[in-house]
C-alpha atoms as a PDB file:
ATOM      1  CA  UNK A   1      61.624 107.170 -68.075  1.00  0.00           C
ATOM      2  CA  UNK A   2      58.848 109.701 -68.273  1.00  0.00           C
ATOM      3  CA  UNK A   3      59.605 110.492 -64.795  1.00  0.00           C
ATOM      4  CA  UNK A   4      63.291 111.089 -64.899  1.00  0.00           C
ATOM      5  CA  UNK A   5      62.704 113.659 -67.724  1.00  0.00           C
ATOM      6  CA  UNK A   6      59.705 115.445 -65.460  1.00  0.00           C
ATOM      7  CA  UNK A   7      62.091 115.450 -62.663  1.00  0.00           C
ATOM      8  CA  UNK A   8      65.018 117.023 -65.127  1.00  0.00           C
ATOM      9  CA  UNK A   9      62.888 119.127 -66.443  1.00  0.00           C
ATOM     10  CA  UNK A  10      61.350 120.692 -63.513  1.00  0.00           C
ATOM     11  CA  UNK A  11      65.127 120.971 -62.227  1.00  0.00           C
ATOM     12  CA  UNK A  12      66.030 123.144 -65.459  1.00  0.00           C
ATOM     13  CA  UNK A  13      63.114 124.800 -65.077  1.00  0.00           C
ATOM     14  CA  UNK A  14      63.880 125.901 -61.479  1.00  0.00           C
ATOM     15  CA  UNK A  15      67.475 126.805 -62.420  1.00  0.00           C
ATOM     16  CA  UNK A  16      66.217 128.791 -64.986  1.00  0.00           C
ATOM     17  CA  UNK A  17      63.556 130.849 -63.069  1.00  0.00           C
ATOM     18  CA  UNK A  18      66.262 131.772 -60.188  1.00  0.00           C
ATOM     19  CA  UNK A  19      68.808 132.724 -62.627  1.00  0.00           C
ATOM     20  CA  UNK A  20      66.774 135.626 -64.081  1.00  0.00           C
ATOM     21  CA  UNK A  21      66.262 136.801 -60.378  1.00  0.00           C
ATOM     22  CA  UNK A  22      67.540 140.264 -59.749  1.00  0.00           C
ATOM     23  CA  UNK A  23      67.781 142.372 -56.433  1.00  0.00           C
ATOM     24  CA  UNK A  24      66.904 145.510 -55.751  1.00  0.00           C
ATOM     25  CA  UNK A  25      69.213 147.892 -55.117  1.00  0.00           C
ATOM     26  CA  UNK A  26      67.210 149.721 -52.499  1.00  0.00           C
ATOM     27  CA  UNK A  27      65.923 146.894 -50.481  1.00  0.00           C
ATOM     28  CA  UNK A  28      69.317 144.848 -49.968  1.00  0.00           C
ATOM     29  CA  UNK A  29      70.193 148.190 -48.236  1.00  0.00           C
ATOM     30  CA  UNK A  30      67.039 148.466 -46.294  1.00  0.00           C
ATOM     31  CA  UNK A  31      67.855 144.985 -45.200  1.00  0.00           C
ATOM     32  CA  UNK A  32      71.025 145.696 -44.246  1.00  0.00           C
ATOM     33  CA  UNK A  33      70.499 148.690 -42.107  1.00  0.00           C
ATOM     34  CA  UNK A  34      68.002 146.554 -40.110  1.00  0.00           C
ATOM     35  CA  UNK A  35      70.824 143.406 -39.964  1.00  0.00           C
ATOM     36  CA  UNK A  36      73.474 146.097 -38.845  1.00  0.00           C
ATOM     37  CA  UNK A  37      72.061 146.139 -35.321  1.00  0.00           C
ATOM     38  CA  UNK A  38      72.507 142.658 -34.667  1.00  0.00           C
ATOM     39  CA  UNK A  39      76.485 143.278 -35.254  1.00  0.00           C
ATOM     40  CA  UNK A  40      76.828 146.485 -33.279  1.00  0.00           C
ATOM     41  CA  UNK A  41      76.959 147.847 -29.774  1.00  0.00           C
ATOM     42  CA  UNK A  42      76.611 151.227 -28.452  1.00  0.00           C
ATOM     43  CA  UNK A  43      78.119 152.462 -25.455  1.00  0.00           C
ATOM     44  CA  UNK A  44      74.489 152.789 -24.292  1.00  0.00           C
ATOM     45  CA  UNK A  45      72.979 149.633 -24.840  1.00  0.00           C
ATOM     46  CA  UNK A  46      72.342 148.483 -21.288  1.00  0.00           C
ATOM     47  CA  UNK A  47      70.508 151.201 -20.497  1.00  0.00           C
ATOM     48  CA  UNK A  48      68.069 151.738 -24.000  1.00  0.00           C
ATOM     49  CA  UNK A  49      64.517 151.284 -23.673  1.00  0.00           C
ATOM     50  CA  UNK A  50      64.322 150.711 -27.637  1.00  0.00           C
ATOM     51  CA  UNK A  51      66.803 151.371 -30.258  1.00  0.00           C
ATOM     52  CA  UNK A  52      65.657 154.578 -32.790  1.00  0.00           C
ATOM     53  CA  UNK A  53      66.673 153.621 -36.323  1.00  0.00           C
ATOM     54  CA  UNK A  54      65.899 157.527 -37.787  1.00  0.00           C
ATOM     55  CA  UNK A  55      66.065 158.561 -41.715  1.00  0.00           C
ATOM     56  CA  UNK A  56      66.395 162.002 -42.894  1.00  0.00           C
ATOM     57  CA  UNK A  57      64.997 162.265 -46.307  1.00  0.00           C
ATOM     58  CA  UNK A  58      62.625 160.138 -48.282  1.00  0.00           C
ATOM     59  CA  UNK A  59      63.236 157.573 -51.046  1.00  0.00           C
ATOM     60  CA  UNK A  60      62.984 154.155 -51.594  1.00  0.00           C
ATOM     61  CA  UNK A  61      64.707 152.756 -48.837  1.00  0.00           C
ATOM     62  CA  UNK A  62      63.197 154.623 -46.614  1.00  0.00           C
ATOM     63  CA  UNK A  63      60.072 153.611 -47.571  1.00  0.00           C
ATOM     64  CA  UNK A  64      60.944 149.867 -47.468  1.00  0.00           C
ATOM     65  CA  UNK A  65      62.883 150.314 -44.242  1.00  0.00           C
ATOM     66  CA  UNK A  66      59.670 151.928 -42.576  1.00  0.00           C
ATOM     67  CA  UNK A  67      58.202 148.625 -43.407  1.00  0.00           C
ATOM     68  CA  UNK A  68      60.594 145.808 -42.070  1.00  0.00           C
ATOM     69  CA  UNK A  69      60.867 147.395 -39.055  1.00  0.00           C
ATOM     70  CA  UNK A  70      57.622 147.229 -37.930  1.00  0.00           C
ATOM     71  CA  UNK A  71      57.573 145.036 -34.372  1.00  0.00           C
ATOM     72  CA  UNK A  72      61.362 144.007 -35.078  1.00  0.00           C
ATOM     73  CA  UNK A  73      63.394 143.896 -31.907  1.00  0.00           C
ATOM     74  CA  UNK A  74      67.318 143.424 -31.253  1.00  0.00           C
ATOM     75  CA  UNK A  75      68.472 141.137 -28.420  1.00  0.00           C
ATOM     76  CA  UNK A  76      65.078 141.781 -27.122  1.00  0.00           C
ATOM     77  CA  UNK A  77      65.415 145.935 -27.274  1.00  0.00           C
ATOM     78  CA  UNK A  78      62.316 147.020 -29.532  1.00  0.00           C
ATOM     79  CA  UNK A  79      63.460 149.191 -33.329  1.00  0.00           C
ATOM     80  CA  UNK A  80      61.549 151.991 -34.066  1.00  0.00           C
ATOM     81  CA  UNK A  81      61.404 154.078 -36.936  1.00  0.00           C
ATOM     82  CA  UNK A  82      61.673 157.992 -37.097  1.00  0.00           C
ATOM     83  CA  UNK A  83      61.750 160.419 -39.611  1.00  0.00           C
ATOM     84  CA  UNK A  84      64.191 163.333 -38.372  1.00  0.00           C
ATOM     85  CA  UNK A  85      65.009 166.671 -40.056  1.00  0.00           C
ATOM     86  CA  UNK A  86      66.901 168.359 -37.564  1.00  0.00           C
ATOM     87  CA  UNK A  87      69.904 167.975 -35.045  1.00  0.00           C
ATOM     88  CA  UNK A  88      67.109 168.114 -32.196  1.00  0.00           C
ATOM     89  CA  UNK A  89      65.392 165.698 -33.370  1.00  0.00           C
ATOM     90  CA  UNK A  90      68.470 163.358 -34.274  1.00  0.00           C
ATOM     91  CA  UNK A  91      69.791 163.281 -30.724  1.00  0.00           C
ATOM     92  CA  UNK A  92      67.533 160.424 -29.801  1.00  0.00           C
ATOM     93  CA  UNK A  93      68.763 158.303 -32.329  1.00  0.00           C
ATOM     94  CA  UNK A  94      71.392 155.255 -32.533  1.00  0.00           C
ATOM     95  CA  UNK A  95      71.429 155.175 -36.223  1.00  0.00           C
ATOM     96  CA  UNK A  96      70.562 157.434 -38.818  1.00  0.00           C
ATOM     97  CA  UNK A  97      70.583 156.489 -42.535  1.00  0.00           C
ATOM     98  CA  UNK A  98      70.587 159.527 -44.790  1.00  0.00           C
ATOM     99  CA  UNK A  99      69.179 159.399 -48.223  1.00  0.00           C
ATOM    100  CA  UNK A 100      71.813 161.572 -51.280  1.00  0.00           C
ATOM    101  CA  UNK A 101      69.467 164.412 -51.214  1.00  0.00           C
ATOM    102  CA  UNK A 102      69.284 165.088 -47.487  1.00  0.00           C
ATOM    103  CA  UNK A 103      73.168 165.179 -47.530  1.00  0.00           C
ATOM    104  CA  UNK A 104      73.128 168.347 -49.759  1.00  0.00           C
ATOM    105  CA  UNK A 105      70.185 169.732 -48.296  1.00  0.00           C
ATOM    106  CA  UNK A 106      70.564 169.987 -44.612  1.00  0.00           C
ATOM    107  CA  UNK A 107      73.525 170.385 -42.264  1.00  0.00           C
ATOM    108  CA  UNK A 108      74.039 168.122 -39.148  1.00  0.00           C
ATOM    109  CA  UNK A 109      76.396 167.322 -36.894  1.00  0.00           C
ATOM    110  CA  UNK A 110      77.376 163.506 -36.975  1.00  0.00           C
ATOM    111  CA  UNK A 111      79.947 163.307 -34.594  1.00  0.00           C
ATOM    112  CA  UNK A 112      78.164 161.996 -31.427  1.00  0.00           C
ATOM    113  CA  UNK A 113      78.747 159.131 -28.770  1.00  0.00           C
ATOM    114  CA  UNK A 114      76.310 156.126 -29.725  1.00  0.00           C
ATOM    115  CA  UNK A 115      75.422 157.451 -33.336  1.00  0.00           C
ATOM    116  CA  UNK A 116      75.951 154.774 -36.140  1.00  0.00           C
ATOM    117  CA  UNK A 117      75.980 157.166 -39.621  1.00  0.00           C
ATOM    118  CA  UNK A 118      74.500 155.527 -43.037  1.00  0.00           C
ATOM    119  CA  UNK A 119      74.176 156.975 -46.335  1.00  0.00           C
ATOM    120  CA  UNK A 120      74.692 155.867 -50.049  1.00  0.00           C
ATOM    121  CA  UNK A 121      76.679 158.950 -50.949  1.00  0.00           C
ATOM    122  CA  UNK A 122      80.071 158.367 -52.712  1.00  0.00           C
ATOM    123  CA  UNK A 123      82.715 159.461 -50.352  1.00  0.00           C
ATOM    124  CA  UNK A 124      80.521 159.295 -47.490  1.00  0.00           C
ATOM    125  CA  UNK A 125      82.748 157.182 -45.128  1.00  0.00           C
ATOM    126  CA  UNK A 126      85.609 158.765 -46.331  1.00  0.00           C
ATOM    127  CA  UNK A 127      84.359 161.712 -44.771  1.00  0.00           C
ATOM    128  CA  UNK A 128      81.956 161.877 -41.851  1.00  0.00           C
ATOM    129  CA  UNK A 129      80.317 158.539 -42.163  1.00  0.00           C
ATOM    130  CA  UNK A 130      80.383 155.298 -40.290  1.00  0.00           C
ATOM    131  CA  UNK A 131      78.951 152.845 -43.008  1.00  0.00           C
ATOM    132  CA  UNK A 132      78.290 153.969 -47.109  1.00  0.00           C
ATOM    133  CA  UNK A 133      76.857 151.473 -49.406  1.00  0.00           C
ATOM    134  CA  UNK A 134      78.544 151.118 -53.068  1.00  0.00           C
ATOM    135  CA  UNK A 135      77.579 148.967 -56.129  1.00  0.00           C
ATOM    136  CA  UNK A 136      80.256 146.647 -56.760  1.00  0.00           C
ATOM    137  CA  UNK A 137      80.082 144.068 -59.619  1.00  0.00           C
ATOM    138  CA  UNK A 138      76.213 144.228 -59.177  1.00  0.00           C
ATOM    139  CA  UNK A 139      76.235 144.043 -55.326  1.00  0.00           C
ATOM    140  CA  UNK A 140      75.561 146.440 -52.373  1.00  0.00           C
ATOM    141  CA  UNK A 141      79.179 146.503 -50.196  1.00  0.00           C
ATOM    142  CA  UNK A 142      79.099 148.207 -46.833  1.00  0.00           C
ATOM    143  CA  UNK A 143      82.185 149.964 -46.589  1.00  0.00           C
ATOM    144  CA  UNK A 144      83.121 151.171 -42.959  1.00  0.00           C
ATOM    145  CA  UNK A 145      84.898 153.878 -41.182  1.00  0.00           C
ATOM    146  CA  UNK A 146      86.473 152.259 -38.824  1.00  0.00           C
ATOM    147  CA  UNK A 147      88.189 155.434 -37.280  1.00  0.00           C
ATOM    148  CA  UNK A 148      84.825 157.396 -37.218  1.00  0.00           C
ATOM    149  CA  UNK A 149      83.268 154.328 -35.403  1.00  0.00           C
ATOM    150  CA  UNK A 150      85.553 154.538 -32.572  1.00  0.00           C
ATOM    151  CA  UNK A 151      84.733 158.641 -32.339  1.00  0.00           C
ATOM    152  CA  UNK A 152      81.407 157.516 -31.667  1.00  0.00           C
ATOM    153  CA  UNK A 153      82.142 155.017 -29.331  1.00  0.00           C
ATOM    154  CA  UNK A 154      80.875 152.372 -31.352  1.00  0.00           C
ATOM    155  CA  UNK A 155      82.129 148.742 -31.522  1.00  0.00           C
ATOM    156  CA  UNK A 156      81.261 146.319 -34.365  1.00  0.00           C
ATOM    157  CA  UNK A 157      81.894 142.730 -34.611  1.00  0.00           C
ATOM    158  CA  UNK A 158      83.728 141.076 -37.096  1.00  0.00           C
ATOM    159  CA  UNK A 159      81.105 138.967 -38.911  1.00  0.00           C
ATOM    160  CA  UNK A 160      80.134 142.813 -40.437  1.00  0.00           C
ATOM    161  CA  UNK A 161      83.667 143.984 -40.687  1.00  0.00           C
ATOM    162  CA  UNK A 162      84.518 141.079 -42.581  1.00  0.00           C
ATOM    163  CA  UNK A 163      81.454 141.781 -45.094  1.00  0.00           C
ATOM    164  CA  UNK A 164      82.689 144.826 -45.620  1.00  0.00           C
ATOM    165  CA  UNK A 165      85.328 147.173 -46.843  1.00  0.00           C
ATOM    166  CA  UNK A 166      87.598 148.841 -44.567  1.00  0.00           C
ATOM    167  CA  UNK A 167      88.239 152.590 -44.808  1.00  0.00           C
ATOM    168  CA  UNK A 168      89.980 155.226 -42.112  1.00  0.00           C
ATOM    169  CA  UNK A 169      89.460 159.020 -42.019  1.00  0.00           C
ATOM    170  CA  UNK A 170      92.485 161.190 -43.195  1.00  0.00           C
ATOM    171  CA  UNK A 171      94.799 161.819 -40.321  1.00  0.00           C
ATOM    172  CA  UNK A 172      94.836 165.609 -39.329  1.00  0.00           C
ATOM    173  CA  UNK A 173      98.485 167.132 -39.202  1.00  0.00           C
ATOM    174  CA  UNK A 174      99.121 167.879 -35.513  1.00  0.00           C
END
């Protein structure tokens, strides 16, 4: 008897602990940027000697991004991380996640073949971006661009798309 209440107890008490658990914001995105690699391909691919994950800015999930990638590799193509503040210094990279503050401060072009776009700024997709974050409910969604994607010449599988939520650009009058 003893033991059937230390083994319902110790069940409760587990339940209990991981109920109270709560994610931060800025690391589930840190973890996705480094997860969005293994669901897309740039027209490049074949030919990349590594893959440049850059940020432009600083913040939190910079920082923690900085950190996971260290030695992490995709389909056997090494990730490294850059810090970039300029459109020289962005043309290297295959994805560049740019924190709310960078996106008022500094002017880049983001329209390139092989350049995945990620920020956290409301609207972001809408407008220039490939993939914005938003807090839904308590929970990070990726919503994509599809249409800006395809600009840049990048293809993303379905496990991702199906993740996330779907946006277009606004179609120019002709």
């Amino acid at each position: 008897m003893n033991r059937v209440l230390l083994g319902a107890f110790s069940i409760l008490m587990c339940v209990s602990v991981n109920a109270g658990l709560t994610f931060d914001p800025d690391k589930v995105k840190a973890v996705y940027i480094v997860r969005f690699a293994n669901f897309i391909h740039w027209p490049q691919e074949s030919s990349l000697k590594q893959i440049n994950y850059c940020v432009v800015g600083n913040n939190q999930v910079t920082s923690t991004l900085e950190q996971i990638l260290d030695q992490h590799q995709v389909r056997g193509i090494p990730v490294v991380y850059h810090q970039v503040s300029n459109q020289k210094q962005l043309d290297d990279c295959q994805l560049v996640y740019l924190t709310p503050e960078s996106c008022s401060n500094i002017q880049l072009e983001l329209e390139r073949d092989g350049l995945v776009t990620v920020s956290d700024v409301r609207a972001f997709a809408e407008s220039v971006g490939v993939v914005e974050f938003r807090e839904k409910s308590g929970r990070i969604v990726p919503v994509i661009n599809v249409d800006n994607a395809a600009k840049n010449n990048i293809s993303i599988r379905s496990q991702l798309l199906r993740i996330s939520k779907i946006v277009s650009a606004p179609q120019e009058d002709e």
